[in-house]
Protein backbone atom coordinates (compact mmCIF):
# COMPACT_ATOMS: atom_id res chain seq x y z
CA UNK A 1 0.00 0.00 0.00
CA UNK A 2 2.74 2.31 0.97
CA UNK A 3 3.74 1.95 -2.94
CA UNK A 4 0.73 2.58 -4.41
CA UNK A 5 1.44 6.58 -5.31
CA UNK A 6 4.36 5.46 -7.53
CA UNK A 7 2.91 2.21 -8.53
CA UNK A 8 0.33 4.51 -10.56
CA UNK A 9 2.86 6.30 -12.32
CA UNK A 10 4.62 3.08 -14.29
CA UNK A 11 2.15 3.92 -17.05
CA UNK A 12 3.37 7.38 -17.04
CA UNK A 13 6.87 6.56 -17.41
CA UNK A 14 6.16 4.01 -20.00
CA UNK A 15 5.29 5.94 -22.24
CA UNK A 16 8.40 8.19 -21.53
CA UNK A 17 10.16 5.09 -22.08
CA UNK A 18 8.60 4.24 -25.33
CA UNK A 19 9.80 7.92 -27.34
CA UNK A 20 13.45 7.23 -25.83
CA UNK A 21 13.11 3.98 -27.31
CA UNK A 22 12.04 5.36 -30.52
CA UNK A 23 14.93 7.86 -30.76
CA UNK A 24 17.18 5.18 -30.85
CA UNK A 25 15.95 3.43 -33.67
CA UNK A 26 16.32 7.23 -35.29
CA UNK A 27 19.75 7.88 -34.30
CA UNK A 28 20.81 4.99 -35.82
CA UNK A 29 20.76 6.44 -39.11
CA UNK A 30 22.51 9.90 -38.21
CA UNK A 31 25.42 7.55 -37.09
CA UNK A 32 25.13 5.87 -40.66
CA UNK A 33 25.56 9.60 -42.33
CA UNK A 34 28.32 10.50 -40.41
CA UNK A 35 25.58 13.52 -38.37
CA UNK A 36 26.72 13.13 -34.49
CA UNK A 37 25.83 16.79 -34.37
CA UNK A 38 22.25 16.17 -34.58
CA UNK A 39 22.64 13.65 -31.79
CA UNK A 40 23.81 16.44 -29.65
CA UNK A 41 21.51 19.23 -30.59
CA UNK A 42 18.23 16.76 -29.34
CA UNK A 43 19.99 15.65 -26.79
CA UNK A 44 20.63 19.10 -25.20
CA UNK A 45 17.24 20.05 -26.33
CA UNK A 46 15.49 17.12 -24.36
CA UNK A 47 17.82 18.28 -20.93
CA UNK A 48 17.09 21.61 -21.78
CA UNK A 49 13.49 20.64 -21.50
CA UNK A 50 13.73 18.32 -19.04
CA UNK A 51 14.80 20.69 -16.38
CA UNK A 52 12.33 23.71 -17.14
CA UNK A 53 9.28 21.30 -16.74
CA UNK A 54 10.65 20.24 -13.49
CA UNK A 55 11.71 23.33 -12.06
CA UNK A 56 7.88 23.88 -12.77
CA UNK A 57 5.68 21.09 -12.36
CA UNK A 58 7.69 19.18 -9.73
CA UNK A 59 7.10 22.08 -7.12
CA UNK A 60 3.45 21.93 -7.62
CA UNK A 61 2.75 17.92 -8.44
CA UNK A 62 5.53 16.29 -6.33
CA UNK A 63 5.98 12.74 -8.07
CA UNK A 64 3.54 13.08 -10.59
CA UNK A 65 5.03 16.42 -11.86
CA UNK A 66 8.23 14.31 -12.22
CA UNK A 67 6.98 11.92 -14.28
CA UNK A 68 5.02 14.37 -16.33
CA UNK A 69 7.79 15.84 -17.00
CA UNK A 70 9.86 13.14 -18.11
CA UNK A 71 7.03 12.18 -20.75
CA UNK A 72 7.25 16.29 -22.03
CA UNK A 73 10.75 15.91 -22.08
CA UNK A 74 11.29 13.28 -23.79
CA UNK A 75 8.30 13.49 -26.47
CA UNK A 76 10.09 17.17 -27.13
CA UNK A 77 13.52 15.55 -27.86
CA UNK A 78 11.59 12.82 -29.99
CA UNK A 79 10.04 15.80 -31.80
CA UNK A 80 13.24 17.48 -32.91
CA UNK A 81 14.85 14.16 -32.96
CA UNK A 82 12.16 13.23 -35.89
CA UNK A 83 12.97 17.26 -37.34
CA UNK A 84 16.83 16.43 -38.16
CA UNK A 85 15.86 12.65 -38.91
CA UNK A 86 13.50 14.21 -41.87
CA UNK A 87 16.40 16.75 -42.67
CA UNK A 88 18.56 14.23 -43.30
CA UNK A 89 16.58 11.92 -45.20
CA UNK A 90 16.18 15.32 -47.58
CA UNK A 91 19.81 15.68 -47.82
CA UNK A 92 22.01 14.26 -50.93
């Protein structure tokens, strides 16, 4: 009972999980065009993201707002992830 609270989340933070999952299968082809830089610039966009929403939601959700948070951050590096994955795939 006393794990119930964060028991509730595991949903949550599956589906987190499942858009860090997915950028891997992305980066794989930035590694195959020689484009490590576009590894970086999501991955500094998903920390950058990741600590504004927690500076603002953990304060006011507690646990919750961390897992929230997680899922925004990580859907945002997904999205600009997918951006450069689409750039390069227009490249020649």
């Amino acid at each position: 009972d006393t794990y119930r609270p964060a028991f509730e989340l595991v949903p949550v933070i599956g589906v987190a999980y499942t858009f860090s999952l997915s950028l891997q299968f992305l980066e794989t082809k930035f590694y195959a065009f020689s484009r490590p830089k576009y590894i970086l610039w999501h991955s500094v966009a998903g920390a950058l993201c990741n600590v504004l929403l927690n500076l603002w939601l953990i304060p006011r959700f507690g646990l919750p707002g961390a897992a929230w948070a997680m899922v925004g951050s990580s859907s945002c590096q997904f999205v600009v992830c997918l951006f450069f994955f689409h750039r390069t795939c227009s490249e020649k």
